[in-house]
N, C-alpha and C. Protein backbone atom coordinates (compact mmCIF):
# COMPACT_ATOMS: atom_id res chain seq x y z
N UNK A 1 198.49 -40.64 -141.95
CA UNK A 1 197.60 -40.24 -143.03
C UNK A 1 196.57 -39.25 -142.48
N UNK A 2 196.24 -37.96 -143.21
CA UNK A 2 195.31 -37.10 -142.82
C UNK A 2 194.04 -37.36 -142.99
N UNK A 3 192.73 -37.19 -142.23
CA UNK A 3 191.47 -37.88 -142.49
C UNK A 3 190.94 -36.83 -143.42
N UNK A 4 190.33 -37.40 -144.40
CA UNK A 4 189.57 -36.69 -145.28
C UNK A 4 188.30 -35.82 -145.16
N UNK A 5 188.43 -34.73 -145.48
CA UNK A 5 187.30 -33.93 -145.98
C UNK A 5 186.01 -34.22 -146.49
N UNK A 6 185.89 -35.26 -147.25
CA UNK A 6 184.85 -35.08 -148.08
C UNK A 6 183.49 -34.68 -147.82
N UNK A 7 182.85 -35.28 -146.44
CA UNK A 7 181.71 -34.47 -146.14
C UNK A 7 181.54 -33.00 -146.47
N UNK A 8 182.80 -32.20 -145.54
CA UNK A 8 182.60 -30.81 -145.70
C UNK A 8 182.69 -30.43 -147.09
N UNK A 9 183.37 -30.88 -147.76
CA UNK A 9 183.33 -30.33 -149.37
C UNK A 9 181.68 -30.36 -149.73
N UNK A 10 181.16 -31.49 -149.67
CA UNK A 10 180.10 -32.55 -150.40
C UNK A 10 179.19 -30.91 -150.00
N UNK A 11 179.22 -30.89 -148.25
CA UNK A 11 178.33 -29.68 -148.23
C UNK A 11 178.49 -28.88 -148.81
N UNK A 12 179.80 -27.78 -148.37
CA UNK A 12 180.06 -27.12 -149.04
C UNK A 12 179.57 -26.74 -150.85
N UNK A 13 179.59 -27.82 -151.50
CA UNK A 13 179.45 -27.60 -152.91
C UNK A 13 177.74 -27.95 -153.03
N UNK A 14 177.18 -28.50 -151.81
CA UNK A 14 176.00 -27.79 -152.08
C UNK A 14 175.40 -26.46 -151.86
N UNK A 15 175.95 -26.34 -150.60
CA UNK A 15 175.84 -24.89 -150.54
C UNK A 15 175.67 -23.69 -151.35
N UNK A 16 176.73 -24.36 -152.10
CA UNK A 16 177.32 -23.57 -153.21
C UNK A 16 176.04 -22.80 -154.04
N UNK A 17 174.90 -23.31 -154.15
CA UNK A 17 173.85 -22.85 -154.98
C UNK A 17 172.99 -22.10 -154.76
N UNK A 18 173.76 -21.99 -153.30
CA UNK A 18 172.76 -20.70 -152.65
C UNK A 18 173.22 -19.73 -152.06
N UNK A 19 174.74 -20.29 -151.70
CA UNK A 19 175.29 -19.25 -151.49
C UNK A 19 177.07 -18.88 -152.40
N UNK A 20 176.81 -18.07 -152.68
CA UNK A 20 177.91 -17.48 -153.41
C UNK A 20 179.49 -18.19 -153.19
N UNK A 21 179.67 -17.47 -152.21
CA UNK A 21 181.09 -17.71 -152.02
C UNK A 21 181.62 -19.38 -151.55
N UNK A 22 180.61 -20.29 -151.12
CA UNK A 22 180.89 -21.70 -150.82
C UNK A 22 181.34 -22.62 -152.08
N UNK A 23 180.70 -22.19 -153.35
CA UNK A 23 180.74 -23.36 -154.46
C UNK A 23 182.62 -23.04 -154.91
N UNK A 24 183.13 -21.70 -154.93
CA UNK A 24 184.40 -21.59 -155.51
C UNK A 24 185.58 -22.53 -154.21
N UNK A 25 185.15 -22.12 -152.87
CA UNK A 25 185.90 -22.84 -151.53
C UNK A 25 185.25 -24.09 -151.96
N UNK A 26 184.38 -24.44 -152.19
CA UNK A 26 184.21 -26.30 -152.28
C UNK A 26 185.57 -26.89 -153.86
N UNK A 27 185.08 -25.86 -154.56
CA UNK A 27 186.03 -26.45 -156.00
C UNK A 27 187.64 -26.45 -155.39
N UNK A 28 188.00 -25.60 -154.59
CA UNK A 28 188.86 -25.05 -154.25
C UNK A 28 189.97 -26.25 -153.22
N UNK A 29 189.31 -26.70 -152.15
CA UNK A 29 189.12 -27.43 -151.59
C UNK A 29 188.96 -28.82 -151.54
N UNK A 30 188.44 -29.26 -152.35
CA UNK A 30 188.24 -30.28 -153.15
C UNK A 30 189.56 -30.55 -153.89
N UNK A 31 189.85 -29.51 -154.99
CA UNK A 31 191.14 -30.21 -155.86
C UNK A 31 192.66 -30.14 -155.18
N UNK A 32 192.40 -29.75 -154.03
CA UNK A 32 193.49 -29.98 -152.61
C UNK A 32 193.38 -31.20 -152.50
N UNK A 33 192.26 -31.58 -151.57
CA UNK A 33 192.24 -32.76 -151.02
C UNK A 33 192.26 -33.46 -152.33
N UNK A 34 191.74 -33.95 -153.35
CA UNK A 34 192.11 -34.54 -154.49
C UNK A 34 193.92 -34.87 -155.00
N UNK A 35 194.15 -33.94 -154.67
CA UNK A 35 195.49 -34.19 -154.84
C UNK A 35 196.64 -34.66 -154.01
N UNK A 36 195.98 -34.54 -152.59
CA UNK A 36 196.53 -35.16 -151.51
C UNK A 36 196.47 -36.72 -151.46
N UNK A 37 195.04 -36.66 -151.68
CA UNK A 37 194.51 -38.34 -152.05
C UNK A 37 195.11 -39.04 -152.95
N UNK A 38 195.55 -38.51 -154.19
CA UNK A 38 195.80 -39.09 -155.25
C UNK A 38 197.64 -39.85 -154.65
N UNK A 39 198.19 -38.67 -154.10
CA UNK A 39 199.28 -38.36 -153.27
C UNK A 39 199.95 -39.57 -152.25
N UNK A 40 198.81 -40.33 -151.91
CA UNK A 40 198.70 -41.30 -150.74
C UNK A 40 198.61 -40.33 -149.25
N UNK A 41 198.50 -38.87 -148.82
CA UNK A 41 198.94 -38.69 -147.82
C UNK A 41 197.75 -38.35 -147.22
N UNK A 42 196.18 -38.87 -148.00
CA UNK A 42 195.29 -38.48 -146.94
C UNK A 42 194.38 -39.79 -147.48
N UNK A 43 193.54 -39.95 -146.30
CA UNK A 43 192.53 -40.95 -145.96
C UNK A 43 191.70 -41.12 -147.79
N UNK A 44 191.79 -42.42 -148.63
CA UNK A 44 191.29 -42.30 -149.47
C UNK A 44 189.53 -42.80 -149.11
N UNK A 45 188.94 -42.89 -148.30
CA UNK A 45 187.90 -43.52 -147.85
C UNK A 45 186.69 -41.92 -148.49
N UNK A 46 187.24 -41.12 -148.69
CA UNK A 46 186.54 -40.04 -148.68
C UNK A 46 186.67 -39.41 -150.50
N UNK A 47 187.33 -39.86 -151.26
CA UNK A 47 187.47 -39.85 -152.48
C UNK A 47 186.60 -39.56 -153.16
N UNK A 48 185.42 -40.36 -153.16
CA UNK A 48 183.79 -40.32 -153.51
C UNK A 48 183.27 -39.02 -153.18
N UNK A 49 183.55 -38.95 -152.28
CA UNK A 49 182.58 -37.64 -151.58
C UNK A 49 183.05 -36.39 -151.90
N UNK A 50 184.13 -36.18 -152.40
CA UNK A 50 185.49 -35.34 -152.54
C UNK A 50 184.80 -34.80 -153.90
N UNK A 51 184.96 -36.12 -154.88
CA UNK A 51 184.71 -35.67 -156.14
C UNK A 51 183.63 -35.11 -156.40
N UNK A 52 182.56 -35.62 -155.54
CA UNK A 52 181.13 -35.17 -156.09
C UNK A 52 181.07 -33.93 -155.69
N UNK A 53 181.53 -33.20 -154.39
CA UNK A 53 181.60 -32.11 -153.77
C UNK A 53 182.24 -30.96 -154.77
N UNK A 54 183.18 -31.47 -155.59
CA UNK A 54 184.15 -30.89 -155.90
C UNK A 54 183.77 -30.28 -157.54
N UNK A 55 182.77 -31.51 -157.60
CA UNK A 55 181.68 -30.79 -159.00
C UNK A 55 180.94 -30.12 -159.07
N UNK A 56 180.24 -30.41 -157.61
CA UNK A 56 179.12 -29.50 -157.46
C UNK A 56 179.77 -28.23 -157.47
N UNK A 57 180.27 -28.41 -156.91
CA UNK A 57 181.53 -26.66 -156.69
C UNK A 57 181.62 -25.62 -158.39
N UNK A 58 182.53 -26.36 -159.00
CA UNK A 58 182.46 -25.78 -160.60
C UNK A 58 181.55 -25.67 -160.74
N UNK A 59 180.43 -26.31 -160.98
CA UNK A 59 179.15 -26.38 -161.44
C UNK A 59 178.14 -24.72 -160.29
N UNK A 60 177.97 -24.79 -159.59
CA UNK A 60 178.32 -23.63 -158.69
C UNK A 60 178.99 -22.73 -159.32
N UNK A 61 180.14 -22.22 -159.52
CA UNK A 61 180.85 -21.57 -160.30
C UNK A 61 181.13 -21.14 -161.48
N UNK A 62 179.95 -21.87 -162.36
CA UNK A 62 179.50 -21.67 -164.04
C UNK A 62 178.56 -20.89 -163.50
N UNK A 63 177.20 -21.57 -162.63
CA UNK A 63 175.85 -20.88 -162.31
C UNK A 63 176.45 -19.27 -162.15
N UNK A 64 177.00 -19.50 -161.13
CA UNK A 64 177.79 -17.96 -160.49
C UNK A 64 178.00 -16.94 -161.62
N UNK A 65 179.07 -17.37 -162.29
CA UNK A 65 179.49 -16.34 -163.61
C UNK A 65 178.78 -16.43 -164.79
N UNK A 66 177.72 -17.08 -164.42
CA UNK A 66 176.33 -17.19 -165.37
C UNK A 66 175.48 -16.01 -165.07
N UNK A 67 175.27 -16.06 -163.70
CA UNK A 67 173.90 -15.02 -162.85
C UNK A 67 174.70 -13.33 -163.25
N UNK A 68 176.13 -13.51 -163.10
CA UNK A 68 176.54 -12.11 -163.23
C UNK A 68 176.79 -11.75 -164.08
N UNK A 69 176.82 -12.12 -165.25
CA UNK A 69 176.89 -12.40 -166.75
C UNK A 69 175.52 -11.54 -167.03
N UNK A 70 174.36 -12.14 -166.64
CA UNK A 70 172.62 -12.06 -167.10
C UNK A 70 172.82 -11.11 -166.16
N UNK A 71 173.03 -10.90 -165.19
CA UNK A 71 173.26 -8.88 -164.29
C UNK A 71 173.31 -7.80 -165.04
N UNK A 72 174.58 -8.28 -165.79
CA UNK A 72 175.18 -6.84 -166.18
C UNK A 72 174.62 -6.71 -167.07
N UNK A 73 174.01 -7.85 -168.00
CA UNK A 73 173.38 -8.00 -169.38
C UNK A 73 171.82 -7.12 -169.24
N UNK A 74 171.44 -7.32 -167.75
CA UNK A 74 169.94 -6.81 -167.53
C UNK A 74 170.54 -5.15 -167.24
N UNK A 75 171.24 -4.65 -166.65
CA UNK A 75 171.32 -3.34 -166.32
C UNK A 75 171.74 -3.00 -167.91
N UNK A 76 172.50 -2.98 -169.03
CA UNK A 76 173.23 -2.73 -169.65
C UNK A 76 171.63 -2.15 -170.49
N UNK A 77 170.96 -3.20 -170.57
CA UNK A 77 169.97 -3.31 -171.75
C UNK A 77 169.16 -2.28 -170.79
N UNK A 78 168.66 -2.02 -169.62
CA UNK A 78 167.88 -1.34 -168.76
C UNK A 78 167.85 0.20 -169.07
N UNK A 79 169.53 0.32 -169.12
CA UNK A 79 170.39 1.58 -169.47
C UNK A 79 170.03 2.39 -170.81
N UNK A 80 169.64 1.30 -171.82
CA UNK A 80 170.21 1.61 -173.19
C UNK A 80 168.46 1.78 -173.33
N UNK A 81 167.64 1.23 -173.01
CA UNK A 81 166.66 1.54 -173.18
C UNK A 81 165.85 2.83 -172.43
N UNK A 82 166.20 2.92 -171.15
CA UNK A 82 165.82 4.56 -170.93
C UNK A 82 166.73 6.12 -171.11
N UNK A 83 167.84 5.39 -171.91
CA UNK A 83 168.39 6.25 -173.07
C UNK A 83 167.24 7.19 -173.92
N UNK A 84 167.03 5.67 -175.01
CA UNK A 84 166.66 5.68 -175.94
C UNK A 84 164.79 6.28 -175.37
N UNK A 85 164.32 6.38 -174.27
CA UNK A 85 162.58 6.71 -173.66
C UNK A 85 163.42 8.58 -174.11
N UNK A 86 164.44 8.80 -173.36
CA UNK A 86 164.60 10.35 -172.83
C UNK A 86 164.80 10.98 -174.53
């Protein structure tokens, strides 16, 4: 049986909130080992830690395509308004 991940996820998907690219590798990562677990072929002792990691991650990954969402939304409107000055 393979020993489980879950710490590194758990971090990982905290990470996630500060840094960019960790929360999609925690979701990522997570529904691996999730499925391994479910699988019998890895250490279920880490299950807990897996899942929570593995939320934080998505959750991470809404924020994410949230912030760049409100980006483009701020340049777009930035744009249209020193249009509309000239």
């Amino acid at each position: 049986m393979k020993p489980h991940r879950g710490v590194l996820i758990l971090v990982l998907g905290i990470l996630g909130f500060f840094c960019c690219i960790c929360a999609p590798l925690a979701w990522w990562m997570g529904s691996q080992d999730m499925a391994e677990i479910e699988a019998g072929r890895m250490d279920p002792e880490g299950k807990q830690l897996t899942q929570v990691g593995m939320i934080l991650g998505i959750v991470g990954c809404v924020l994410l395509i949230l912030g760049i969402i409100i980006q483009v939304a701020m340049v777009a409107l930035a744009g249209g308004v020193a249009a509309v000055g000239n």
